[in-house]
C-alpha atoms as a PDB file:
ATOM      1  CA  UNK A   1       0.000   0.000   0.000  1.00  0.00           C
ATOM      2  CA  UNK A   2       1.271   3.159  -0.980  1.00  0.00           C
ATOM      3  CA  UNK A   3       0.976   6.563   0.574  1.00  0.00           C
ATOM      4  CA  UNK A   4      -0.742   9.893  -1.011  1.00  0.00           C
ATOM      5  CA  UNK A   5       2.514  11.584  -1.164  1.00  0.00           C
ATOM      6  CA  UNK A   6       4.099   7.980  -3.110  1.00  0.00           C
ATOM      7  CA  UNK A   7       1.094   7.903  -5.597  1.00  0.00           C
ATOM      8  CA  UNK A   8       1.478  11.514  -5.766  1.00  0.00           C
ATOM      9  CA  UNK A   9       4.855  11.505  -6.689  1.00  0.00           C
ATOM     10  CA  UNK A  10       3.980   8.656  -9.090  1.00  0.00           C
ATOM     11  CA  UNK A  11       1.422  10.250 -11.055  1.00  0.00           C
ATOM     12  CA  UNK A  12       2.579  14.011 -11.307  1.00  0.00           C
ATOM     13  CA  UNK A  13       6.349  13.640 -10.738  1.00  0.00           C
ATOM     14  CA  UNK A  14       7.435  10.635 -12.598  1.00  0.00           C
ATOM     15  CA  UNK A  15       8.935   8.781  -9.974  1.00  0.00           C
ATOM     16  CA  UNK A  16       9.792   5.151 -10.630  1.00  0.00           C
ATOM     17  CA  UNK A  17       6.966   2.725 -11.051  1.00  0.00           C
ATOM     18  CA  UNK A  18       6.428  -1.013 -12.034  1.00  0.00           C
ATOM     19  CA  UNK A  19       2.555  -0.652 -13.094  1.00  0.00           C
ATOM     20  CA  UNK A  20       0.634   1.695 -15.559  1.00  0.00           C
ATOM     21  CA  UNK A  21      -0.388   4.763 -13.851  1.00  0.00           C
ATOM     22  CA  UNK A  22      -4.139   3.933 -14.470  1.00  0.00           C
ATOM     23  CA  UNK A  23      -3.572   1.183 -11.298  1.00  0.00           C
ATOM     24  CA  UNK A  24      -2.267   4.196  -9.273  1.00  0.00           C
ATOM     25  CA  UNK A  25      -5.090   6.326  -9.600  1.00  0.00           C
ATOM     26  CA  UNK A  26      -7.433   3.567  -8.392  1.00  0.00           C
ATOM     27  CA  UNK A  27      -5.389   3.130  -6.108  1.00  0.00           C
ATOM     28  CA  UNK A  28      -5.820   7.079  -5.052  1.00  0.00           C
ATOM     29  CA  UNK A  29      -9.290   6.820  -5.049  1.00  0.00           C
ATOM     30  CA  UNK A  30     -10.286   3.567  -3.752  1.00  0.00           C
ATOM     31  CA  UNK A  31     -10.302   4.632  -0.496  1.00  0.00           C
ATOM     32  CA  UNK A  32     -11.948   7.742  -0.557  1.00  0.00           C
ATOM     33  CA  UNK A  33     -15.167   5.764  -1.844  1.00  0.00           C
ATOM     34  CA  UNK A  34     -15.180   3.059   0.296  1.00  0.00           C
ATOM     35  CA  UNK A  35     -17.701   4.428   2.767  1.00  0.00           C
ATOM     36  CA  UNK A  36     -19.794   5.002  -0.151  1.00  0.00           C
ATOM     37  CA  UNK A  37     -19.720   1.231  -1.193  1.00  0.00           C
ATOM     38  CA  UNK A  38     -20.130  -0.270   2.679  1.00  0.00           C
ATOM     39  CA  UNK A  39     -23.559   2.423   2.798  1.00  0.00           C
ATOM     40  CA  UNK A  40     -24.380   0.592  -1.012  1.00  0.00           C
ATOM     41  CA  UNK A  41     -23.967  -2.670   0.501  1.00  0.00           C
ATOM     42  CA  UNK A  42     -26.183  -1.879   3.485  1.00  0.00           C
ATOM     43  CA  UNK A  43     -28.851  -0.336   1.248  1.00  0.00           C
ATOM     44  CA  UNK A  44     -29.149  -3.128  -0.830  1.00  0.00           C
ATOM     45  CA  UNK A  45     -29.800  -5.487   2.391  1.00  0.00           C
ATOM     46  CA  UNK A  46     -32.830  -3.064   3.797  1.00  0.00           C
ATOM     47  CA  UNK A  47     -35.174  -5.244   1.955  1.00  0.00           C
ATOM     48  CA  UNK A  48     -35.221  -7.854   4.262  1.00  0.00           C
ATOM     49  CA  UNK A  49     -36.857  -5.529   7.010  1.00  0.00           C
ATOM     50  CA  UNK A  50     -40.506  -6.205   4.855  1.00  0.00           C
ATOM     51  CA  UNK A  51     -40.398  -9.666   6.175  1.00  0.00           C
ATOM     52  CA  UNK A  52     -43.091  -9.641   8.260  1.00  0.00           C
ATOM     53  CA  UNK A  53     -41.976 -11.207  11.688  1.00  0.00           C
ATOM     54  CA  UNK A  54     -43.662 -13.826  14.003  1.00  0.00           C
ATOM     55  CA  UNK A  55     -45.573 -15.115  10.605  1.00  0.00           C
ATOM     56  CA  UNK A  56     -43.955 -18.390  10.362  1.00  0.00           C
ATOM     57  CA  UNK A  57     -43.679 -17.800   6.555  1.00  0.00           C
ATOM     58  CA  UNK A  58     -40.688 -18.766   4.304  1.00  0.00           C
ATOM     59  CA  UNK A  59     -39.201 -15.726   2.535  1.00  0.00           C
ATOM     60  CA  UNK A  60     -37.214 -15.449  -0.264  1.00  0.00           C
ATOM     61  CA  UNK A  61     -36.115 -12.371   0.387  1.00  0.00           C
ATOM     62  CA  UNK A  62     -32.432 -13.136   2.286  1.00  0.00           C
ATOM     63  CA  UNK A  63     -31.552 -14.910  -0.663  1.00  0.00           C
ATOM     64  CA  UNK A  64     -32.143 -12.446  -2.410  1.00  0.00           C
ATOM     65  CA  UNK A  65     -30.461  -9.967  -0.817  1.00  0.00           C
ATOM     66  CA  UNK A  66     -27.269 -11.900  -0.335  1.00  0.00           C
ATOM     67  CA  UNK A  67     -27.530 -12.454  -4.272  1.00  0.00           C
ATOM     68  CA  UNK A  68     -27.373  -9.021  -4.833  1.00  0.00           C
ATOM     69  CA  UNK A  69     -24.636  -8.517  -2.572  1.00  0.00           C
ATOM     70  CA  UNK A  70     -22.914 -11.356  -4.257  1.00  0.00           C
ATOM     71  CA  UNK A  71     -23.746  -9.689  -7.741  1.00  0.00           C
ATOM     72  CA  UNK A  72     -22.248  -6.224  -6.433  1.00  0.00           C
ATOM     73  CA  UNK A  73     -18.942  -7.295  -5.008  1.00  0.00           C
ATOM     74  CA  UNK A  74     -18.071  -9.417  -8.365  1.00  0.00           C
ATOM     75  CA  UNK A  75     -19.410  -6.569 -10.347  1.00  0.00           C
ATOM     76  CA  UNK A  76     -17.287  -3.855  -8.497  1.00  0.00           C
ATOM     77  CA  UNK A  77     -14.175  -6.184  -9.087  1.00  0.00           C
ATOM     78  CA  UNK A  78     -14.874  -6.529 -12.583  1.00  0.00           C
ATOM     79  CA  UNK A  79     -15.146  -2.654 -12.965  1.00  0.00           C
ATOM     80  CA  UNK A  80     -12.192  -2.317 -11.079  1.00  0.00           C
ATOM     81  CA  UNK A  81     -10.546  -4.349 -13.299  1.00  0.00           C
ATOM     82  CA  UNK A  82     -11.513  -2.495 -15.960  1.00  0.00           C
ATOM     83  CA  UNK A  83     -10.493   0.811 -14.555  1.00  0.00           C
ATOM     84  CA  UNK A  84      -6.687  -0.940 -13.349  1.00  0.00           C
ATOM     85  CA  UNK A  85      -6.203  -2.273 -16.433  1.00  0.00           C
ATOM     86  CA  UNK A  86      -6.915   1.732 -18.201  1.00  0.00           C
ATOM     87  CA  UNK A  87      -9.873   0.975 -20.274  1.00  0.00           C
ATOM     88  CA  UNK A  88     -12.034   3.452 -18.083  1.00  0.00           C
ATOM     89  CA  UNK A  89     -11.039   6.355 -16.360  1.00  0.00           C
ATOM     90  CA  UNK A  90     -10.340   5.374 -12.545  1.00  0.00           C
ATOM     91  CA  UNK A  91     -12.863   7.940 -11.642  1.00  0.00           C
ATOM     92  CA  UNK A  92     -15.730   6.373 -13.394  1.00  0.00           C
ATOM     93  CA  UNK A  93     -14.789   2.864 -12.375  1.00  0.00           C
ATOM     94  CA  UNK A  94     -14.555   3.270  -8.611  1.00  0.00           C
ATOM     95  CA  UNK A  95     -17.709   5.576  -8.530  1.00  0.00           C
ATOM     96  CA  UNK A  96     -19.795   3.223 -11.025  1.00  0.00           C
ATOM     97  CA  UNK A  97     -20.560  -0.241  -8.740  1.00  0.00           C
ATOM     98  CA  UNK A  98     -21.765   2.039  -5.760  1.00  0.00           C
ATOM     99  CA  UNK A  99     -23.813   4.042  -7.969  1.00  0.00           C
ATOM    100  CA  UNK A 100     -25.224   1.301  -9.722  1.00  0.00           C
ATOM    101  CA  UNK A 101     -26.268  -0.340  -6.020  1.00  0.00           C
ATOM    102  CA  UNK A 102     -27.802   2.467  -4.905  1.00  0.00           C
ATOM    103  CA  UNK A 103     -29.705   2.730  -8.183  1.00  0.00           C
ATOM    104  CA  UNK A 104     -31.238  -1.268  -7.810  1.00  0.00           C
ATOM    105  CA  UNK A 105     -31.630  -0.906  -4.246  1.00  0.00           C
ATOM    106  CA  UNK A 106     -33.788   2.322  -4.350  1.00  0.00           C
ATOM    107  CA  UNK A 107     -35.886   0.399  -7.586  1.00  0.00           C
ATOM    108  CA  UNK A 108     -36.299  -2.915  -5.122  1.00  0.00           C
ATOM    109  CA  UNK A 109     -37.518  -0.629  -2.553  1.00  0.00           C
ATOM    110  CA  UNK A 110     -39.760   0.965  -4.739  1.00  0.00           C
ATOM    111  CA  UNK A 111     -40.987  -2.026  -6.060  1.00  0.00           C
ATOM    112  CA  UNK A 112     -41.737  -3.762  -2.462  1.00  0.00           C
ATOM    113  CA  UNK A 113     -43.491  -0.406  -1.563  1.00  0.00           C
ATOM    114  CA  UNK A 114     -45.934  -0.557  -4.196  1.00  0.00           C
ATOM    115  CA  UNK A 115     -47.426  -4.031  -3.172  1.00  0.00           C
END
């Protein structure tokens, strides 16, 4: 793990490096969205608060959440991959997973409010 001041160096001061700069500036900005992907997570697991409780009745509904946590952490890897390899700008790539999470999570709850 490098510091600010290291990828800093790295990206506006060509200092020595082994990798393309475009796995630097992920690396800058990984961090700073973090937060932002543990409150994505968390949204996309407040379905499961519309199971009714003391009903006895089988839900579907932690399944389904844990699916689409599954589906966001390999989709936010394959982004990422995408942005450390250069193809997209590191910007877009860290900020896209999150906002794509918030986006189903905010349909689902939609959705589960209309019924």
């Amino acid at each position: 793990m490098l510091s600010f001041w290291s990828l800093r160096a790295i990206l506006h001061h060509g200092a020595a490096s082994s990798l393309p700069k475009a796995t630097y500036r992920m690396a800058l900005f990984a961090p700073f969205t973090l937060p932002i992907s543990l409150c994505a997570m968390l949204f996309l697991a407040l379905p499961v608060i519309y199971i009714p409780p003391r009903t006895g009745a089988r839900s579907l509904l932690p399944v389904a959440t844990l699916a689409a946590g599954f589906g966001f952490i390999i989709l936010q890897g394959l982004i990422q991959a995408l942005g450390n390899a250069g193809t997209l700008p590191a910007l877009i790539a860290v900020m896209a997973p999150p906002a794509l999470a918030f986006l189903l999570g905010g349909a689902w709850i939609v959705k589960m409010e209309e019924r």
